[in-house]
C-alpha atoms as a PDB file:
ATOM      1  CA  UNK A   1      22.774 -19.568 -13.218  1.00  0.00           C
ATOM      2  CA  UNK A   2      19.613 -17.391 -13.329  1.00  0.00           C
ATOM      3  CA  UNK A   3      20.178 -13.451 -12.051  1.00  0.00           C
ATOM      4  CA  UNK A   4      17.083 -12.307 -11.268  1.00  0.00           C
ATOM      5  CA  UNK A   5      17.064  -8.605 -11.594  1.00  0.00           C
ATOM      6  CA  UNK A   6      13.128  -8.289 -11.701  1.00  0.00           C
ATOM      7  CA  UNK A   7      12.992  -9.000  -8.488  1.00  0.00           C
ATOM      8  CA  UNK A   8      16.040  -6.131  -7.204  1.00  0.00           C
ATOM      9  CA  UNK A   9      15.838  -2.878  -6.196  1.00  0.00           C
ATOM     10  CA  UNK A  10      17.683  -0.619  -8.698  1.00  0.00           C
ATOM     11  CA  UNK A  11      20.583   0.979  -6.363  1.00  0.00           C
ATOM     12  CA  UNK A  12      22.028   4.515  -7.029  1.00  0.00           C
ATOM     13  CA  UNK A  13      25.281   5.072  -7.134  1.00  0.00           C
ATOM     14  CA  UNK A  14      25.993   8.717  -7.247  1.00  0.00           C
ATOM     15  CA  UNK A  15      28.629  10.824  -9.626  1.00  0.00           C
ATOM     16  CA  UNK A  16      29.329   7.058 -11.307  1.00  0.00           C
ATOM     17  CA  UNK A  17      33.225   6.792 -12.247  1.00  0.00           C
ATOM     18  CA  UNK A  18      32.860  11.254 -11.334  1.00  0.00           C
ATOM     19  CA  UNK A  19      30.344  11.280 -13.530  1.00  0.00           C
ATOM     20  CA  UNK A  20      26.676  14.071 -13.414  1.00  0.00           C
ATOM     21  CA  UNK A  21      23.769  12.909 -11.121  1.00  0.00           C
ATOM     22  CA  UNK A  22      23.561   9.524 -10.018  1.00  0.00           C
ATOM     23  CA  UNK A  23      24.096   5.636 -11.971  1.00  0.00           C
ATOM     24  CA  UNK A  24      20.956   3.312 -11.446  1.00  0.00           C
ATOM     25  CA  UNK A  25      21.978  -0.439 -10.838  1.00  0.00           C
ATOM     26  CA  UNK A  26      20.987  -3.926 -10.201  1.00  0.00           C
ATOM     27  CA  UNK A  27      24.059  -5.884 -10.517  1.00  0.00           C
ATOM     28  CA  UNK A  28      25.592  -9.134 -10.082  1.00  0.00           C
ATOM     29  CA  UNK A  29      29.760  -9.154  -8.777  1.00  0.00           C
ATOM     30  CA  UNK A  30      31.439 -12.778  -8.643  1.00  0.00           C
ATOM     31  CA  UNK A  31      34.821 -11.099  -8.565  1.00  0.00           C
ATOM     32  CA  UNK A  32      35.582 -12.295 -12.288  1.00  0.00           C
ATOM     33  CA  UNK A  33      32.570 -10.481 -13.653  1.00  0.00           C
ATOM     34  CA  UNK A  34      30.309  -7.941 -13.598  1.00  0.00           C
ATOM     35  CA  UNK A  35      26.931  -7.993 -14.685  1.00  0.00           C
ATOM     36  CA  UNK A  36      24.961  -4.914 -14.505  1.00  0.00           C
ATOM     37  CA  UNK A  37      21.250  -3.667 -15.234  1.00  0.00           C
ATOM     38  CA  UNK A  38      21.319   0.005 -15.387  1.00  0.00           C
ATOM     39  CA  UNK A  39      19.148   2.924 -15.903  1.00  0.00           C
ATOM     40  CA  UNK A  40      20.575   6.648 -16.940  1.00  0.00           C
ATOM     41  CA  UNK A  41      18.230   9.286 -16.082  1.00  0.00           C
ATOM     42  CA  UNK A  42      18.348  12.686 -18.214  1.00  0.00           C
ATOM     43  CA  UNK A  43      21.360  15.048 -17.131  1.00  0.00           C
ATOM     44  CA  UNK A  44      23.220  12.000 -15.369  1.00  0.00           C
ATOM     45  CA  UNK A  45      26.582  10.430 -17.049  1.00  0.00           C
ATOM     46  CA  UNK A  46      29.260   8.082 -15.691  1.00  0.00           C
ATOM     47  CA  UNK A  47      32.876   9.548 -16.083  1.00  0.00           C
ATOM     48  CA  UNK A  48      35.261   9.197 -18.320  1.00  0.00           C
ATOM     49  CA  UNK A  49      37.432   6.323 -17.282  1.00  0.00           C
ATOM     50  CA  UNK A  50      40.231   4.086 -18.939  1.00  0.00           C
ATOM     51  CA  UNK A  51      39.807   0.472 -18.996  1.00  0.00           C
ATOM     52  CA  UNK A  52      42.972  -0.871 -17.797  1.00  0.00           C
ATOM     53  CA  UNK A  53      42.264  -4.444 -16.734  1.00  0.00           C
ATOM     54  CA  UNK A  54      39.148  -5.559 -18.318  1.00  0.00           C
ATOM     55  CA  UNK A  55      36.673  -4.390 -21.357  1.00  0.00           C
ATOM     56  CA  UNK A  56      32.581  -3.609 -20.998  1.00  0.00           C
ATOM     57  CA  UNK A  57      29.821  -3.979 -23.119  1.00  0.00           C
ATOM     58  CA  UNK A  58      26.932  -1.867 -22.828  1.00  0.00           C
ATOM     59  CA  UNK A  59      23.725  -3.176 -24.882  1.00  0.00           C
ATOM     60  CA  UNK A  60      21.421  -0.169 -24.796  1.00  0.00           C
ATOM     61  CA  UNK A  61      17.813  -1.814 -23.472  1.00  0.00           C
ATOM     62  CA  UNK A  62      15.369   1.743 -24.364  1.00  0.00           C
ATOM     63  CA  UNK A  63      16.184   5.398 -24.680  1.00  0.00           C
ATOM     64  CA  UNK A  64      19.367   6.394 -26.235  1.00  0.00           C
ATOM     65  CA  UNK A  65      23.075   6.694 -24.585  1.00  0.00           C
ATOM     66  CA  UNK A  66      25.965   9.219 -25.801  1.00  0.00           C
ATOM     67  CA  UNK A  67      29.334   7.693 -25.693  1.00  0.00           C
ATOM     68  CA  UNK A  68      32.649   9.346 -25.662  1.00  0.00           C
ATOM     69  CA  UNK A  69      34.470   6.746 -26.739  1.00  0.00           C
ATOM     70  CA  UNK A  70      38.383   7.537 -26.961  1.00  0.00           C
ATOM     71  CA  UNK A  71      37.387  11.178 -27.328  1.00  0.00           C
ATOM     72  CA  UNK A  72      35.137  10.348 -30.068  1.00  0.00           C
ATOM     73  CA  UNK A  73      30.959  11.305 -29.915  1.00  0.00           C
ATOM     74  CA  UNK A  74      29.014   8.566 -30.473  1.00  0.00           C
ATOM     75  CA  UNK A  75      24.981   7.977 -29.835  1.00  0.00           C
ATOM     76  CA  UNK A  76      23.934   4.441 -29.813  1.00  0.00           C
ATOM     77  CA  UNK A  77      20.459   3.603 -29.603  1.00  0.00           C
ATOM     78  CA  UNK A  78      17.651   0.797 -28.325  1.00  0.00           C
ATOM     79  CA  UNK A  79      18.706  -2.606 -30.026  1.00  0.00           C
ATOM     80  CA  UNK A  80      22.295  -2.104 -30.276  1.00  0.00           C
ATOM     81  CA  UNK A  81      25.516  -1.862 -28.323  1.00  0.00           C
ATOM     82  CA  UNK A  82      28.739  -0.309 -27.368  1.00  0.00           C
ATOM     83  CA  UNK A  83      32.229  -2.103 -27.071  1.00  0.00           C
ATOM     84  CA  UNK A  84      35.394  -0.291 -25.174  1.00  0.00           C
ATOM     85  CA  UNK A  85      38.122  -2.825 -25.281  1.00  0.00           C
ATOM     86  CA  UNK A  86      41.163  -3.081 -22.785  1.00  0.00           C
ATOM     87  CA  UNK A  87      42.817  -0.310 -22.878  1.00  0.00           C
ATOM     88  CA  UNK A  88      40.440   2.573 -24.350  1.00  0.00           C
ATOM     89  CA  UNK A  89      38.628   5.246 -22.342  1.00  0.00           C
ATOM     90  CA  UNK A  90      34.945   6.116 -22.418  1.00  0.00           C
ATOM     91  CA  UNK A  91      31.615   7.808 -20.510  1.00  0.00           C
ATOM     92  CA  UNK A  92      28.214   7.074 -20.950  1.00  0.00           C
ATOM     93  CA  UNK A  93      25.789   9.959 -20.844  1.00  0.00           C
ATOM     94  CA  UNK A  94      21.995   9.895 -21.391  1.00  0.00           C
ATOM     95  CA  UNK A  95      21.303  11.178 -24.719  1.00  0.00           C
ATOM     96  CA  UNK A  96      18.113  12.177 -24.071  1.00  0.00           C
ATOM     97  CA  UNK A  97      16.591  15.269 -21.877  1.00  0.00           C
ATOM     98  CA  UNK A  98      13.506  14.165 -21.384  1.00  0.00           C
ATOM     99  CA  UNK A  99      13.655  10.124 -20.961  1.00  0.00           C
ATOM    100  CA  UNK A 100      15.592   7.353 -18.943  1.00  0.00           C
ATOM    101  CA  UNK A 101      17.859   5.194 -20.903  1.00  0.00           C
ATOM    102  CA  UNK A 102      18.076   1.646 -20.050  1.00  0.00           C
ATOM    103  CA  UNK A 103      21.109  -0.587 -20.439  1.00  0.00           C
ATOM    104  CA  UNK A 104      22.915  -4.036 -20.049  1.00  0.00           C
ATOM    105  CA  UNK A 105      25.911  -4.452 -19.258  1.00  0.00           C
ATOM    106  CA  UNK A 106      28.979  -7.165 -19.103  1.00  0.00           C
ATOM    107  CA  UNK A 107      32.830  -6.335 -17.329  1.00  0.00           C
ATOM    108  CA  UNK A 108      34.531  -9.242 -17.181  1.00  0.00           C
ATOM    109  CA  UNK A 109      37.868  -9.107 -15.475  1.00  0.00           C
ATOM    110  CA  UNK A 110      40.990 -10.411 -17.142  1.00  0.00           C
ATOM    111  CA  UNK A 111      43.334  -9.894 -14.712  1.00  0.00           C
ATOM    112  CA  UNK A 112      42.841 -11.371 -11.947  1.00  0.00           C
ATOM    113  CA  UNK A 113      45.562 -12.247  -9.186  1.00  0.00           C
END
């Protein structure tokens, strides 16, 4: 299956997870997975949240994100990416003030009932 997310209108979703500012996002929900092209603008974040019944990755596209990652700092840049399993905590915040940072992201679900 081809998701075409060239052609899609980034949405935003505002105070993402009671995060700052507003979440940019093209994504694709089956129910069993999410797949998500997003874009972080300086002074926005999503908030810190626990994932209880699935796990994210977050491949950072351009720019640089700050991660609190189980309430440890961590800045990950273009070219690489971020894991929080089942069952840790994290929020994404630009880590930038002056530039957009573009990501990828994967949540699959692995509970479903």
């Amino acid at each position: 299956m081809v998701i075409d997310f060239e052609h899609e209108d980034f949405v935003g979703i505002p105070n993402f997870k009671g995060g700052e500012g507003h979440f940019d996002a093209k994504m694709h929900d089956d129910g069993k997975c999410k797949i998500i092209r997003g874009r972080v603008e300086p002074g926005c974040s999503s908030g810190y949240h626990l994932h209880e019944k699935n796990a994210e990755i977050i491949y950072v596209i351009a720019g640089a994100a700050r991660f609190n990652y189980d309430g440890t700092d961590e800045v990950v840049t273009a070219g690489n990416a971020h894991y929080c399993p089942e069952g840790h905590s994290h929020a994404m915040f630009n880590a930038s003030e002056t530039e957009p940072c573009e990501v990828f992201c994967v949540v699959p679900e692995h509970h479903l009932g």
